[in-house]
N, C-alpha and C. Protein backbone atom coordinates (compact mmCIF):
# COMPACT_ATOMS: atom_id res chain seq x y z
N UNK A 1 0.07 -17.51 1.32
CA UNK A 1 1.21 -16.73 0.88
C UNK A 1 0.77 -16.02 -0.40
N UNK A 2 1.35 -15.04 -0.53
CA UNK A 2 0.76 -14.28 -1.78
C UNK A 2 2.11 -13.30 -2.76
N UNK A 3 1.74 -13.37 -3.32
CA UNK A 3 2.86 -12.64 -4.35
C UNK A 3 2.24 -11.88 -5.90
N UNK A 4 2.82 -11.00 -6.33
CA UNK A 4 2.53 -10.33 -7.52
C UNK A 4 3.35 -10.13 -8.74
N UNK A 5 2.95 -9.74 -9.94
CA UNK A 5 4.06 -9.22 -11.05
C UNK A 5 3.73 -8.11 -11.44
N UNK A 6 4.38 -7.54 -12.30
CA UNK A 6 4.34 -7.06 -13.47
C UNK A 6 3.74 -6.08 -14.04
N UNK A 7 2.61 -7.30 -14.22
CA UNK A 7 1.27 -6.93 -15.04
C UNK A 7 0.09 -6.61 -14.18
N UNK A 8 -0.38 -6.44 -12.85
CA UNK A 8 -1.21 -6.34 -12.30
C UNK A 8 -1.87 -7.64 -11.86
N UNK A 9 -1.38 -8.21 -11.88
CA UNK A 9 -1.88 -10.08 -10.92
C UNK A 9 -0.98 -10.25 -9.49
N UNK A 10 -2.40 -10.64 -8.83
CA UNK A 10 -1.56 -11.08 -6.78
C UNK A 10 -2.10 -12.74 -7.47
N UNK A 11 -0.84 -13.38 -6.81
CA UNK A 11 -1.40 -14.51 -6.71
C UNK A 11 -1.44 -15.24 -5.29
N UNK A 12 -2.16 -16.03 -5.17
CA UNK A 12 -2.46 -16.58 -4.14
C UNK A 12 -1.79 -18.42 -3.88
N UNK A 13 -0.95 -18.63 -3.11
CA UNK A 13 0.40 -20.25 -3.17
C UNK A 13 -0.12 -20.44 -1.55
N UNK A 14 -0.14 -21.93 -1.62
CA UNK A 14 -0.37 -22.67 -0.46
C UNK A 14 1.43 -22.60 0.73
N UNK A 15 1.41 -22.10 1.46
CA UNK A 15 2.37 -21.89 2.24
C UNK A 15 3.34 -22.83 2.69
N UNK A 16 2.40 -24.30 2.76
CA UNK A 16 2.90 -25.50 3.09
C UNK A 16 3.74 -26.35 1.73
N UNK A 17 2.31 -26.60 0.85
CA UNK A 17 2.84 -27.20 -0.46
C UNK A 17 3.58 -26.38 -1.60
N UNK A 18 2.98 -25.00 -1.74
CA UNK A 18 3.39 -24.43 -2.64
C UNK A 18 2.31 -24.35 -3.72
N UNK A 19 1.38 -24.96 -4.21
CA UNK A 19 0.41 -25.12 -4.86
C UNK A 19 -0.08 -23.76 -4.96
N UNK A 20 -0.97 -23.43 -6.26
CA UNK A 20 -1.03 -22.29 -6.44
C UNK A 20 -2.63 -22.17 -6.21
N UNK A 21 -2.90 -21.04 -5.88
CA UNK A 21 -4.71 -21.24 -5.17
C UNK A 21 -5.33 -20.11 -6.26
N UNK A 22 -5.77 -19.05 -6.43
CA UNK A 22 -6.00 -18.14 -6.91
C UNK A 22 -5.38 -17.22 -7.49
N UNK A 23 -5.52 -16.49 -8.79
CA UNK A 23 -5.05 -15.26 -9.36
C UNK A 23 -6.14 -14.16 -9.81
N UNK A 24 -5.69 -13.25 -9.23
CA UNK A 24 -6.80 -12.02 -9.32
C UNK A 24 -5.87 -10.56 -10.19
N UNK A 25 -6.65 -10.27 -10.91
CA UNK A 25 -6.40 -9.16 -11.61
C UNK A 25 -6.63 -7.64 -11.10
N UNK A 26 -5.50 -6.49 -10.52
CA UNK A 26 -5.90 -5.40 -9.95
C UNK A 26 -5.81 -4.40 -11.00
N UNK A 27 -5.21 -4.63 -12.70
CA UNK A 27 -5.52 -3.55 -13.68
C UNK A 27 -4.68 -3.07 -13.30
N UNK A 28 -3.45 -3.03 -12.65
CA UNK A 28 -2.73 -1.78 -12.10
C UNK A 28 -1.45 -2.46 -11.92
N UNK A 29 -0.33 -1.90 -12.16
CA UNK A 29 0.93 -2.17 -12.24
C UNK A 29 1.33 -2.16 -10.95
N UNK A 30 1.71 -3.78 -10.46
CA UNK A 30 2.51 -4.11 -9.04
C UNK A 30 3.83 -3.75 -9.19
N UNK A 31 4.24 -3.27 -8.53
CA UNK A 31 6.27 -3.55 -8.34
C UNK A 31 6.66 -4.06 -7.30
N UNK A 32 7.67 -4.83 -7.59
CA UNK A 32 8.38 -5.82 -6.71
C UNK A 32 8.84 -4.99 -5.32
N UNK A 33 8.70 -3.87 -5.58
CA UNK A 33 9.49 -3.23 -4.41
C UNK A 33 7.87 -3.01 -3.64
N UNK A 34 6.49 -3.26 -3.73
CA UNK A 34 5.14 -2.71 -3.32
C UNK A 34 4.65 -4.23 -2.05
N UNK A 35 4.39 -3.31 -1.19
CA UNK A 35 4.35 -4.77 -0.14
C UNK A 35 2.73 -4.83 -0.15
N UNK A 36 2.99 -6.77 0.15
CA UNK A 36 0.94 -6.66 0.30
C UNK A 36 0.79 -7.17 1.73
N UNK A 37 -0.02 -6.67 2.41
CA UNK A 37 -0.49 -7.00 3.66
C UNK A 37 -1.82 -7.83 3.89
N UNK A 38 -1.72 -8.64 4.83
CA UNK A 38 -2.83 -9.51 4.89
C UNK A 38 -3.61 -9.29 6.10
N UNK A 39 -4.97 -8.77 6.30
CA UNK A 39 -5.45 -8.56 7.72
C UNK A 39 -6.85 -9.24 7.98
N UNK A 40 -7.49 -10.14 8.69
CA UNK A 40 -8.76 -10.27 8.63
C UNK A 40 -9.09 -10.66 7.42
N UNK A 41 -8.62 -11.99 6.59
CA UNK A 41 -9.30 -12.31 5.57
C UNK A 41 -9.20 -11.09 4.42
N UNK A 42 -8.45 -10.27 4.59
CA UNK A 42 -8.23 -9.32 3.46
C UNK A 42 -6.52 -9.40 3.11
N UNK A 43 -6.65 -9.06 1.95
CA UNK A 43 -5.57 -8.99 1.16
C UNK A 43 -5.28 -7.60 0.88
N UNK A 44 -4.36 -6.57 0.64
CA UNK A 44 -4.04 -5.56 0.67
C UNK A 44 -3.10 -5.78 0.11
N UNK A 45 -3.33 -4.68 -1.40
CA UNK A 45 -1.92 -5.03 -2.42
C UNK A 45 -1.98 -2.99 -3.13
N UNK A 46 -0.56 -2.44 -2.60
CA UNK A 46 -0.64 -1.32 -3.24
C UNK A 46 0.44 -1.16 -5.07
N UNK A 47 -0.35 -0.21 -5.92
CA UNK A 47 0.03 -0.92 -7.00
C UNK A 47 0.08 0.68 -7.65
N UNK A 48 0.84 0.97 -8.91
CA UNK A 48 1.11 2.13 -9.78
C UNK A 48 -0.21 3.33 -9.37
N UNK A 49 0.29 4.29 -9.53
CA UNK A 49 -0.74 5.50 -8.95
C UNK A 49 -1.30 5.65 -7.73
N UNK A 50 -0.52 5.38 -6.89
CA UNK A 50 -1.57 5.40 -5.03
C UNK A 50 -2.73 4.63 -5.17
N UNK A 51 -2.88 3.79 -5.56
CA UNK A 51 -3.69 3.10 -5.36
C UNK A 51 -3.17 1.93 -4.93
N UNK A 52 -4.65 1.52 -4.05
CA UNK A 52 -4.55 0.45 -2.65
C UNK A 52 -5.77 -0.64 -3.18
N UNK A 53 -5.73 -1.96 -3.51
CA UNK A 53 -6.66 -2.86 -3.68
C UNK A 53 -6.67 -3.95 -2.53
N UNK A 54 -8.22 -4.20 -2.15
CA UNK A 54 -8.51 -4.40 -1.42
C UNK A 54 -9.26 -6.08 -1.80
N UNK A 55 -8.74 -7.14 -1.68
CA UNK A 55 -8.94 -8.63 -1.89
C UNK A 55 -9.51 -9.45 -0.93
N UNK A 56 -10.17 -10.15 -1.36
CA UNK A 56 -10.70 -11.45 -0.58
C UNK A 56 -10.24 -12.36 -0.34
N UNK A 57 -9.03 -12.93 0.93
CA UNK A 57 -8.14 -13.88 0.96
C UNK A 57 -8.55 -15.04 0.41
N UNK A 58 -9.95 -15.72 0.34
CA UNK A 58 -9.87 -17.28 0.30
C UNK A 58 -10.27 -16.98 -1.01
N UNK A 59 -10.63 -16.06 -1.95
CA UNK A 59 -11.50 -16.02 -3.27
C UNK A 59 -10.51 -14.87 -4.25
N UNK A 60 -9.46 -14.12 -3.88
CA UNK A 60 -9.21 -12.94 -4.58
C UNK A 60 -9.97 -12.03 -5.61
N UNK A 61 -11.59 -12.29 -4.95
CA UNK A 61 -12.26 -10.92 -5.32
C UNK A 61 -12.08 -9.58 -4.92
N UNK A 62 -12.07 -8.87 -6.15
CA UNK A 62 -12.08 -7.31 -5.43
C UNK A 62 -12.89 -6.63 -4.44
N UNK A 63 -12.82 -6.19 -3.65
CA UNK A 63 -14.07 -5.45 -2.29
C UNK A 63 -14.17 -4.17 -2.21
N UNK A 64 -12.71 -3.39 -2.66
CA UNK A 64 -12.55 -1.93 -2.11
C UNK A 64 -11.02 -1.24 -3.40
N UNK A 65 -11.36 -0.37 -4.07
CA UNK A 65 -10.35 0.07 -4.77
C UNK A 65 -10.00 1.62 -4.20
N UNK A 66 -8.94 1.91 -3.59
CA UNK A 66 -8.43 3.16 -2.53
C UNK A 66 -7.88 4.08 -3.76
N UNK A 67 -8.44 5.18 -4.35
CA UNK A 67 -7.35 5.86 -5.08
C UNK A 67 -6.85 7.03 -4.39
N UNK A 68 -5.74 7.03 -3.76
CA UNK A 68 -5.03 8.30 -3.30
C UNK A 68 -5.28 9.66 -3.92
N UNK A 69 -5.81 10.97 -3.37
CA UNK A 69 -5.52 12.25 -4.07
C UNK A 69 -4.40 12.38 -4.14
N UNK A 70 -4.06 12.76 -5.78
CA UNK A 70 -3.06 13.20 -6.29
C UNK A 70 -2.45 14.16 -5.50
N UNK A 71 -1.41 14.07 -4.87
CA UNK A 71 -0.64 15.18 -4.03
C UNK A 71 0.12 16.19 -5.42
N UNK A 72 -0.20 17.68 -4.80
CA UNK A 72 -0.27 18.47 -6.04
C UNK A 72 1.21 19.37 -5.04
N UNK A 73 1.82 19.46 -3.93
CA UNK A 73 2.61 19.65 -3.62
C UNK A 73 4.18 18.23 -3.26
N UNK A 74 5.23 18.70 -3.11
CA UNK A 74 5.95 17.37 -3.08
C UNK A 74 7.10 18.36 -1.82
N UNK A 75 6.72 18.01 -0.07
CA UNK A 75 7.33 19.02 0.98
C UNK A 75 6.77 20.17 0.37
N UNK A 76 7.71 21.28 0.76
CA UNK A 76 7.43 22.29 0.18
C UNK A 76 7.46 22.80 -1.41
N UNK A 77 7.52 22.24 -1.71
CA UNK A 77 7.70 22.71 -3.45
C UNK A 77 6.98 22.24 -4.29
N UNK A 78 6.81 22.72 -5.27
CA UNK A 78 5.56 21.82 -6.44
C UNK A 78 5.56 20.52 -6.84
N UNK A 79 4.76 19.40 -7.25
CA UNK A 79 5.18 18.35 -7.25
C UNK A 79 5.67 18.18 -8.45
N UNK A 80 6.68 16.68 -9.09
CA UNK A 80 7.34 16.75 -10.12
C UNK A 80 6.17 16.17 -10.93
N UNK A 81 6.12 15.81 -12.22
CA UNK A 81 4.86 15.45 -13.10
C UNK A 81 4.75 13.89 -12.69
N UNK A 82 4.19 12.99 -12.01
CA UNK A 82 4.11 11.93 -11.98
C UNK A 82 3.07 11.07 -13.03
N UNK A 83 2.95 12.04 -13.80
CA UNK A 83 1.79 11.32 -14.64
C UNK A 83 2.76 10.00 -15.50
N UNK A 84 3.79 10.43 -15.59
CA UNK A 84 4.76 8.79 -16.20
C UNK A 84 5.58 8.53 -15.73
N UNK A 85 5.54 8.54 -14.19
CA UNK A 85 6.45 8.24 -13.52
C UNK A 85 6.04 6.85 -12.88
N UNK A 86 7.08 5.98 -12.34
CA UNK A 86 6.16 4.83 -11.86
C UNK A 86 5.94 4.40 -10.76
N UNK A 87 4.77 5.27 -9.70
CA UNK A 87 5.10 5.53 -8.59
C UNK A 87 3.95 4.23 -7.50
N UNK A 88 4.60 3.79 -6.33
CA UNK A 88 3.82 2.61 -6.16
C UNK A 88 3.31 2.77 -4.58
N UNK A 89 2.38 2.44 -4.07
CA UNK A 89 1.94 2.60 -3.04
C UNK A 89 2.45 1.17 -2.11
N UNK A 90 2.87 1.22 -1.02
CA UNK A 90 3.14 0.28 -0.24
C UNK A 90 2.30 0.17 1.48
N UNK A 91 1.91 -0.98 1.85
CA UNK A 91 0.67 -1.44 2.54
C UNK A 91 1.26 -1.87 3.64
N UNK A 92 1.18 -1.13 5.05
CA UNK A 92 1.55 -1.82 6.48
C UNK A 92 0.45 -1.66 7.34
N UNK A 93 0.08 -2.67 7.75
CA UNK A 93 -0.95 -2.68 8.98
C UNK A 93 -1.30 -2.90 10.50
N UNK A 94 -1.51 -1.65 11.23
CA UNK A 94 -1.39 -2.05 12.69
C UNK A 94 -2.91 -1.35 12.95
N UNK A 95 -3.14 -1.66 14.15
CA UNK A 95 -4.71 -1.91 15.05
C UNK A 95 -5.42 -1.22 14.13
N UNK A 96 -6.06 -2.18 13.19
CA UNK A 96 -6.87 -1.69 11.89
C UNK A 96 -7.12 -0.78 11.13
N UNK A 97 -5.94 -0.43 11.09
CA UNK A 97 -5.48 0.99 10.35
C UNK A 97 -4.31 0.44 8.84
N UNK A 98 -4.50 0.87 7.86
CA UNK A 98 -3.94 0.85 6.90
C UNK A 98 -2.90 2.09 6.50
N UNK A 99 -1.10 1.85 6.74
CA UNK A 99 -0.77 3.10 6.71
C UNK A 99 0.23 3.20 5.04
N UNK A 100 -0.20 3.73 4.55
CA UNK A 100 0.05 3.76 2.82
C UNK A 100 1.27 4.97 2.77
N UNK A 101 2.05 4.20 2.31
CA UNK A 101 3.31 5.30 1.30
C UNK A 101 3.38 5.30 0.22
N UNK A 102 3.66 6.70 0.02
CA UNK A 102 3.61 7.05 -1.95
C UNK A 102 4.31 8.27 -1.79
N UNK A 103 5.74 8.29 -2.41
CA UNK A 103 6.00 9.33 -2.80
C UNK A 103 6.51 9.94 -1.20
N UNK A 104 6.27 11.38 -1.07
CA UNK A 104 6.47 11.71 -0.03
C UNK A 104 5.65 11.68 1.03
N UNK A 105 4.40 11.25 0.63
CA UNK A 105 2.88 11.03 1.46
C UNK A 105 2.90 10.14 2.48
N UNK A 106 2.07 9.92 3.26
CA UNK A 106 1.62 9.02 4.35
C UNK A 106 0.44 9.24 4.46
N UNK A 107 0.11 8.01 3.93
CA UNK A 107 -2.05 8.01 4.58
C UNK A 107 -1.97 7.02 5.31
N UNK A 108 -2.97 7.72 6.56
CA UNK A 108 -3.87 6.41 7.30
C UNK A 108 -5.00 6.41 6.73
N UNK A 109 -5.56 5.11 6.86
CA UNK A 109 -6.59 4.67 5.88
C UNK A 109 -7.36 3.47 7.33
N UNK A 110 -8.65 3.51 7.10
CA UNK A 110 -9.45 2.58 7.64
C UNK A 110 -9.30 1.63 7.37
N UNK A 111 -8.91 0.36 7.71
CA UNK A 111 -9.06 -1.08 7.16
C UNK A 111 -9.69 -1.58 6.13
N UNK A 112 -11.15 -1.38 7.29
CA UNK A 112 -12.51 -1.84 7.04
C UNK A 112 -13.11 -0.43 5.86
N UNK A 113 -13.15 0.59 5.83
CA UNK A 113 -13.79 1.53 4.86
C UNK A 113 -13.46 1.91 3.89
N UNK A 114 -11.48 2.00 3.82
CA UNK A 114 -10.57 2.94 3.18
C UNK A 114 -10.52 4.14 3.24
N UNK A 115 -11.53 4.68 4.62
CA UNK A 115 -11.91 5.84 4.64
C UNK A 115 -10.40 6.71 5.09
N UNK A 116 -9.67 7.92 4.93
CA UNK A 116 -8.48 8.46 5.04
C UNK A 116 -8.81 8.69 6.32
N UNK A 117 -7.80 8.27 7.56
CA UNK A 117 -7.97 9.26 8.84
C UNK A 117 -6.55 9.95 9.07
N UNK A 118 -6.33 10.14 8.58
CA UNK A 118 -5.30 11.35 8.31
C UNK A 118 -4.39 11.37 7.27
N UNK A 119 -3.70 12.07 7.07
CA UNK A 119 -2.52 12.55 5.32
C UNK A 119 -1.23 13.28 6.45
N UNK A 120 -0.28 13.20 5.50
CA UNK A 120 1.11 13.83 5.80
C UNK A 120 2.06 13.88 4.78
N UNK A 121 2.16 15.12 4.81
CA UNK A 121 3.17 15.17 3.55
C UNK A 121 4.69 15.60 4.00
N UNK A 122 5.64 15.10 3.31
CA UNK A 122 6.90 14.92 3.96
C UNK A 122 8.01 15.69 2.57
N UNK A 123 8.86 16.42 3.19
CA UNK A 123 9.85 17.10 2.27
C UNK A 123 10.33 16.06 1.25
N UNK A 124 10.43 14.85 1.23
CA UNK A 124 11.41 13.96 0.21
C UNK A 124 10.86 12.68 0.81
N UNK A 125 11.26 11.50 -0.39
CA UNK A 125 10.46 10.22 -0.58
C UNK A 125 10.48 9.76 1.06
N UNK A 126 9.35 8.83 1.31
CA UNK A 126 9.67 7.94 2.66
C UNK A 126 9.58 6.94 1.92
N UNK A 127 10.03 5.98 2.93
CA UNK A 127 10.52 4.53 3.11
C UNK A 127 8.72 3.79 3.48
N UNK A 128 8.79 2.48 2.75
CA UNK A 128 7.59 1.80 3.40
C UNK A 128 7.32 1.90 4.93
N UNK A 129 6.25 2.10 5.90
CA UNK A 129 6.35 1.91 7.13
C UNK A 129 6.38 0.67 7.36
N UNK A 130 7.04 0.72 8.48
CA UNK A 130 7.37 -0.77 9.59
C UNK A 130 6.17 -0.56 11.14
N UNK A 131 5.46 -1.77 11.00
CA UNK A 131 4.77 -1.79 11.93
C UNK A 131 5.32 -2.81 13.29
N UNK A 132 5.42 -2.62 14.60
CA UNK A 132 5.62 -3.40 15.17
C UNK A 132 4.90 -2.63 16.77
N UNK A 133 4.42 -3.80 17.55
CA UNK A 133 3.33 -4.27 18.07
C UNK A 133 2.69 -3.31 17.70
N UNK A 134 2.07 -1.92 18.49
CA UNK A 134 1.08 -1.09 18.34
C UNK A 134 1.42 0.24 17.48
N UNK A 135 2.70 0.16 17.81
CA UNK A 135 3.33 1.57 16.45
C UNK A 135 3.92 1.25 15.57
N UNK A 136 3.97 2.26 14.59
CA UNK A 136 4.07 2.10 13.17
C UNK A 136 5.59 3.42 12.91
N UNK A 137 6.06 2.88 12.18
CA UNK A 137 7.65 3.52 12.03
C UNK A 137 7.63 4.00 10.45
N UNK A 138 7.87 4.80 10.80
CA UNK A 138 8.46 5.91 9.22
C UNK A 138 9.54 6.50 8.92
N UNK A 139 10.01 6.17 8.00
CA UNK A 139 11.46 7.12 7.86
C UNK A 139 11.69 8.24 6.82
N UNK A 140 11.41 9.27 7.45
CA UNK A 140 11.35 10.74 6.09
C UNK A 140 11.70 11.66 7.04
N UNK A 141 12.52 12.23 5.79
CA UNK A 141 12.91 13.33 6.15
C UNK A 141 13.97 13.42 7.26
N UNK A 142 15.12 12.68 6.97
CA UNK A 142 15.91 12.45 8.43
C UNK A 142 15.66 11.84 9.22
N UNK A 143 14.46 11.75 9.72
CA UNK A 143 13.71 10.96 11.02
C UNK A 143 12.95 9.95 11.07
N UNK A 144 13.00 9.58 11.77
CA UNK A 144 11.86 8.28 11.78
C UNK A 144 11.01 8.57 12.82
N UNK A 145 9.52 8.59 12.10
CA UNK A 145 8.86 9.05 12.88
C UNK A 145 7.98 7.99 13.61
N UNK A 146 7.04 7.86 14.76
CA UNK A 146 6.26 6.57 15.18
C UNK A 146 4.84 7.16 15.60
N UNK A 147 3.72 6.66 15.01
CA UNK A 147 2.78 6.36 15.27
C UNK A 147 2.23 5.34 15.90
N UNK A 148 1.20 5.90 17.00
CA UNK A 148 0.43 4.68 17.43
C UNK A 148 -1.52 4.81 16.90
């Protein structure tokens, strides 16, 4: 089981006992509202600035730090200044694909690389995606959209 604060710490709690296993430092401001996903011995925690950290379930070493390009449009219109804004990336995972929300964005992301396999930019904020069995659910812009 895993959980975060604050300050940039995931921690790592025994599911059964509760006991606390590991704490790892991502430098980067978690929010309670930022989901972490667990796939294959990886930990996936998205945290302040589009950025996606990439953990070692049994050790919470770092492996992979994802920094999102700054989206310089927001839909059609210019984007607002997010440089102090406190904007958080959130982590859902289906058939080894990592699909990241920020803002009005949607990245797919490689699991295994972080490599981007595709971007989407959406008129106004989306909602974290919901993954269930092979597609992945989005809600922007009126619609909810589904990926497989």
């Amino acid at each position: 089981m895993f959980a975060s604060d604050n300050w940039g710490n995931v921690y790592c709690f025994d599911a059964q006992s509760g006991e606390s296993g590991w704490t790892a430092s991502v430098d980067s401001f978690v929010a309670a509202g930022s989901t972490i996903a667990v796939y294959e011995g990886k930990v996936y925690v998205g945290c302040r600035g589009s950025v996606v950290n990439k953990l070692d379930e049994n050790t919470g070493k770092l492996e992979l730090k994802f920094q999102a390009p700054v989206s310089t449009t927001y839909g059609s219109k210019s984007a607002p200044d997010f440089t102090n804004y406190a904007a958080f990336a959130s982590v859902t995972l289906s058939n080894n694909l990592l699909y990241v929300t920020e803002h009005s964005d949607l990245y797919c992301l490689s699991a295994h690389t972080g490599k981007i396999q595709f971007r989407r930019n959406f008129e106004h904020y989306i909602l974290p995606a919901i993954a269930e069995d092979s597609r992945v659910f989005v809600a922007a812009d009126l619609w909810v959209f589904a990926y497989e």
